[in-house]
N, C-alpha and C. Protein backbone atom coordinates (compact mmCIF):
# COMPACT_ATOMS: atom_id res chain seq x y z
N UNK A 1 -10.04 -20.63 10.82
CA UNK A 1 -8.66 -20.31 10.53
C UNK A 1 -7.81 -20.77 11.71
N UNK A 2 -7.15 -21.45 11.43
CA UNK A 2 -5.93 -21.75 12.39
C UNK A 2 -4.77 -20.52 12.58
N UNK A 3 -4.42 -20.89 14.29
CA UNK A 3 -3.31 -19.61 14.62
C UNK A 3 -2.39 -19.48 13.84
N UNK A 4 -2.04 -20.59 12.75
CA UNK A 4 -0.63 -20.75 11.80
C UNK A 4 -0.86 -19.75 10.63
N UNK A 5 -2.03 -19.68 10.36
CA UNK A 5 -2.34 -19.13 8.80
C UNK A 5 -2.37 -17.54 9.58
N UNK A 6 -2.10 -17.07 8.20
CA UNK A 6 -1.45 -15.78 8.25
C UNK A 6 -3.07 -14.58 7.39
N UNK A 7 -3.06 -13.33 8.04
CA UNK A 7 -4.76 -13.25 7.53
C UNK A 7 -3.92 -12.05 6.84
N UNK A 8 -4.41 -11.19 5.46
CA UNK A 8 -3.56 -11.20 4.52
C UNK A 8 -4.66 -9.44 4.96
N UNK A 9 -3.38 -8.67 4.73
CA UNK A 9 -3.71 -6.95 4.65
C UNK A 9 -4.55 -6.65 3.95
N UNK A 10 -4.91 -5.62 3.74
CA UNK A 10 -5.88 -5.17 2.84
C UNK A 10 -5.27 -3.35 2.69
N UNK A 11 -4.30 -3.12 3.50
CA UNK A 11 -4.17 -1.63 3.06
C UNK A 11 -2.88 -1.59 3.06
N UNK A 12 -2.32 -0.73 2.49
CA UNK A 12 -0.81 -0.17 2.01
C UNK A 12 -0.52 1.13 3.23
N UNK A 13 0.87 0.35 3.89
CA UNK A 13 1.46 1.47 4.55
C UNK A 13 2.72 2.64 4.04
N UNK A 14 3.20 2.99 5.12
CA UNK A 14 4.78 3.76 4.69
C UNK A 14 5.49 3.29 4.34
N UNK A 15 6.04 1.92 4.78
CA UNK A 15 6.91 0.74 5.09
C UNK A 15 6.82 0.29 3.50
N UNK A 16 5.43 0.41 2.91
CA UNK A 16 5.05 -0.78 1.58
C UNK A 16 5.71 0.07 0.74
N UNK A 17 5.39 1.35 0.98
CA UNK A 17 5.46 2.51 0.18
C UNK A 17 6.80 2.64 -0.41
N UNK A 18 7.78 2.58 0.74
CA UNK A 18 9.09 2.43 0.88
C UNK A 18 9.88 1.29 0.08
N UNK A 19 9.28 0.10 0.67
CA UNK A 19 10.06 -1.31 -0.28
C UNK A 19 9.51 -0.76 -1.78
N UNK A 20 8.25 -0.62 -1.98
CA UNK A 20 7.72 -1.28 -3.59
C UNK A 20 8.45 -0.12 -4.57
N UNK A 21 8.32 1.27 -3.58
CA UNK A 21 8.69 2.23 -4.85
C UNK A 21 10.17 2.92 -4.59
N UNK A 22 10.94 2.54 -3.42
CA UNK A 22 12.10 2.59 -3.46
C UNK A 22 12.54 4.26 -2.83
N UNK A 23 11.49 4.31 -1.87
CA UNK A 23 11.44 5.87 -1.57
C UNK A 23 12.26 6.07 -0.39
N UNK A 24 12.42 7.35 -0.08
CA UNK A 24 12.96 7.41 1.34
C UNK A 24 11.41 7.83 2.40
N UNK A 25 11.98 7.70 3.70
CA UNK A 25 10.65 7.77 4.16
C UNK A 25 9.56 9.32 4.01
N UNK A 26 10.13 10.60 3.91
CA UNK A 26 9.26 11.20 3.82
C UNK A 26 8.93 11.36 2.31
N UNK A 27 9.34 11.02 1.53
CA UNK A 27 8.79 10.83 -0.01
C UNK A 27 7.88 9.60 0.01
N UNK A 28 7.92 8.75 0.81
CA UNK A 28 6.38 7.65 0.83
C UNK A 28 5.74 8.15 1.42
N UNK A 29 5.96 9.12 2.71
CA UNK A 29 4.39 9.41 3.53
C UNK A 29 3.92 10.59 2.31
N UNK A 30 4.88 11.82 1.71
CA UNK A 30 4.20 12.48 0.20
C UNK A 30 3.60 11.45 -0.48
N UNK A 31 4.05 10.60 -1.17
CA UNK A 31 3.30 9.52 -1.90
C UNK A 31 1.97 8.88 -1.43
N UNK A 32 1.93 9.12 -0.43
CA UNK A 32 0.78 8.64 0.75
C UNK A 32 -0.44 10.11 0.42
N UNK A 33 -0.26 10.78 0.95
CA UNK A 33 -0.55 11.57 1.04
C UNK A 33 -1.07 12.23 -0.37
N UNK A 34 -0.21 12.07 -1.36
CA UNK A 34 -0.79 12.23 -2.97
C UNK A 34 -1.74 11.68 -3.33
N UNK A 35 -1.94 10.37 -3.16
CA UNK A 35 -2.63 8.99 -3.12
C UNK A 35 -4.52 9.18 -2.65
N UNK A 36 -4.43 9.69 -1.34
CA UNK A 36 -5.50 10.07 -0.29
C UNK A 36 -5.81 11.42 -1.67
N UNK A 37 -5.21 12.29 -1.88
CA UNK A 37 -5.63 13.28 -2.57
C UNK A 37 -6.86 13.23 -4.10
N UNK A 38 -5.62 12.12 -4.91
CA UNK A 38 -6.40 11.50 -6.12
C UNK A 38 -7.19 10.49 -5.84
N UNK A 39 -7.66 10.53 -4.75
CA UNK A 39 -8.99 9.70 -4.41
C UNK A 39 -9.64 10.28 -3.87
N UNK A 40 -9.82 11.28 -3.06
CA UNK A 40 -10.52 12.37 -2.32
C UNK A 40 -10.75 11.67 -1.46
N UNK A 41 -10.08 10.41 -0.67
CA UNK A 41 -9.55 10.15 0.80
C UNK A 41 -9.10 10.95 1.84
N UNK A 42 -9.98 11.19 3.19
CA UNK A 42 -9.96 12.14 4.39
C UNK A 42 -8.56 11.80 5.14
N UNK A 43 -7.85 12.18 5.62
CA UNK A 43 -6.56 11.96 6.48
C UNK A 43 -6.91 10.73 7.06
N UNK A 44 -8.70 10.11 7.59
CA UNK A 44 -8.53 9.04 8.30
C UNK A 44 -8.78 7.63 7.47
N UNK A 45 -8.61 7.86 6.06
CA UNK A 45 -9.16 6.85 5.40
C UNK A 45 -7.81 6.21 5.16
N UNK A 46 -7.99 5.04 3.91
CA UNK A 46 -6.45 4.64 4.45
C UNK A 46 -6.49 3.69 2.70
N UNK A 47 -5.46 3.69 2.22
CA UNK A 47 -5.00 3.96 0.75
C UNK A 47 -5.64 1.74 0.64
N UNK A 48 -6.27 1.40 -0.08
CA UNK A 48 -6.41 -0.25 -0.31
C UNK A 48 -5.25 -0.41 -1.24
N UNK A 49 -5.47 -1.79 -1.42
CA UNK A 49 -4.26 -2.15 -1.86
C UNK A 49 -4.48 -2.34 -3.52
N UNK A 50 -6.19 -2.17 -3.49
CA UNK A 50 -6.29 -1.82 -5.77
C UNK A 50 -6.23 -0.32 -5.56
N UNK A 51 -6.25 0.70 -4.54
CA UNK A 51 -6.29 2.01 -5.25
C UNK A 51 -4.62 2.45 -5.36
N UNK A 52 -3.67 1.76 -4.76
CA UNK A 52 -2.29 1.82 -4.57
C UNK A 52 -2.30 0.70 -6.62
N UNK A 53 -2.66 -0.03 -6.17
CA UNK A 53 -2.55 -0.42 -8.17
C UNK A 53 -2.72 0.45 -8.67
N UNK A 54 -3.69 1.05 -8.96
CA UNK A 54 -4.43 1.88 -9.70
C UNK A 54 -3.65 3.33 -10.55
N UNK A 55 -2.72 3.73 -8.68
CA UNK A 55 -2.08 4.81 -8.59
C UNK A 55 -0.84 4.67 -9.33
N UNK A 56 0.14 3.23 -8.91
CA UNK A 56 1.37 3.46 -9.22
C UNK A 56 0.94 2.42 -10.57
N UNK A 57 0.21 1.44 -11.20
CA UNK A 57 0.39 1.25 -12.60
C UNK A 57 0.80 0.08 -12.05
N UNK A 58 1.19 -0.77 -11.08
CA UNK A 58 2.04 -2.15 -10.17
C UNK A 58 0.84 -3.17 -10.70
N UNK A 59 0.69 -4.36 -10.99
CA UNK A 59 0.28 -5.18 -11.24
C UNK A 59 0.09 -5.96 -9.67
N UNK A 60 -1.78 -5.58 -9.69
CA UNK A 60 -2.14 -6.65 -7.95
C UNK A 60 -1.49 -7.63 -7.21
N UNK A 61 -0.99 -8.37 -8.23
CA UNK A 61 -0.57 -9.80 -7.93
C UNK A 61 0.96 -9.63 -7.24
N UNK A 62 1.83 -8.31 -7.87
CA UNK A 62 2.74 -8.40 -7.80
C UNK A 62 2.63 -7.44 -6.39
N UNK A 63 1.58 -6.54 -6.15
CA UNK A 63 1.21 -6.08 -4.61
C UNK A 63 1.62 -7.01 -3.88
N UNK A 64 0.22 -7.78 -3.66
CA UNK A 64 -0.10 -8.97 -3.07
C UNK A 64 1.43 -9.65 -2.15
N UNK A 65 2.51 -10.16 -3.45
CA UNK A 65 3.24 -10.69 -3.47
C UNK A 65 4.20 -10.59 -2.20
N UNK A 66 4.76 -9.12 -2.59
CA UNK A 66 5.30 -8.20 -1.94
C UNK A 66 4.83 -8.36 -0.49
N UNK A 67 3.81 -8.13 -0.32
CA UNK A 67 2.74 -7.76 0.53
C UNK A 67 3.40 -9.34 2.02
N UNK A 68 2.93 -10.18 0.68
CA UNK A 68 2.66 -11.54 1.14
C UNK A 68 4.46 -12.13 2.25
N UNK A 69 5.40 -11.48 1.29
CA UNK A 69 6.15 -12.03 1.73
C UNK A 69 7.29 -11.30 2.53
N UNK A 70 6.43 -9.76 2.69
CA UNK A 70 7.24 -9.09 4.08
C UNK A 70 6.38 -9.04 5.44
């Protein structure tokens, strides 16, 4: 991999939480936090970016996208 190429996330933060579903910030870290719950994820585990599909119904690609271009 060259220093130019960009190495692509694999987990969903507050920040994502915020752009994709239009939240304010402590309603994404709840959303966060809901998330970890319906997965029976420990406080240190950390939400991927198909169980964030999974959760909000968002189509991967359109994750990804998002993802890709903030």
């Amino acid at each position: 991999m060259t220093r130019r190429e960009k190495t692509r996330r694999l987990v969903i933060d507050v920040r994502d939480v915020m752009g994709m579903l239009r939240l304010e910030i402590s309603a994404s870290y709840k959303a966060l936090q809901n998330m970890k719950a319906f997965f029976n994820k420990s406080k240190h585990q950390y939400i991927g970016l198909r169980d964030f599909s999974e959760y909000t119904g968002l189509a991967l690609d359109d994750i990804e996208a998002y993802i890709d271009a903030n």
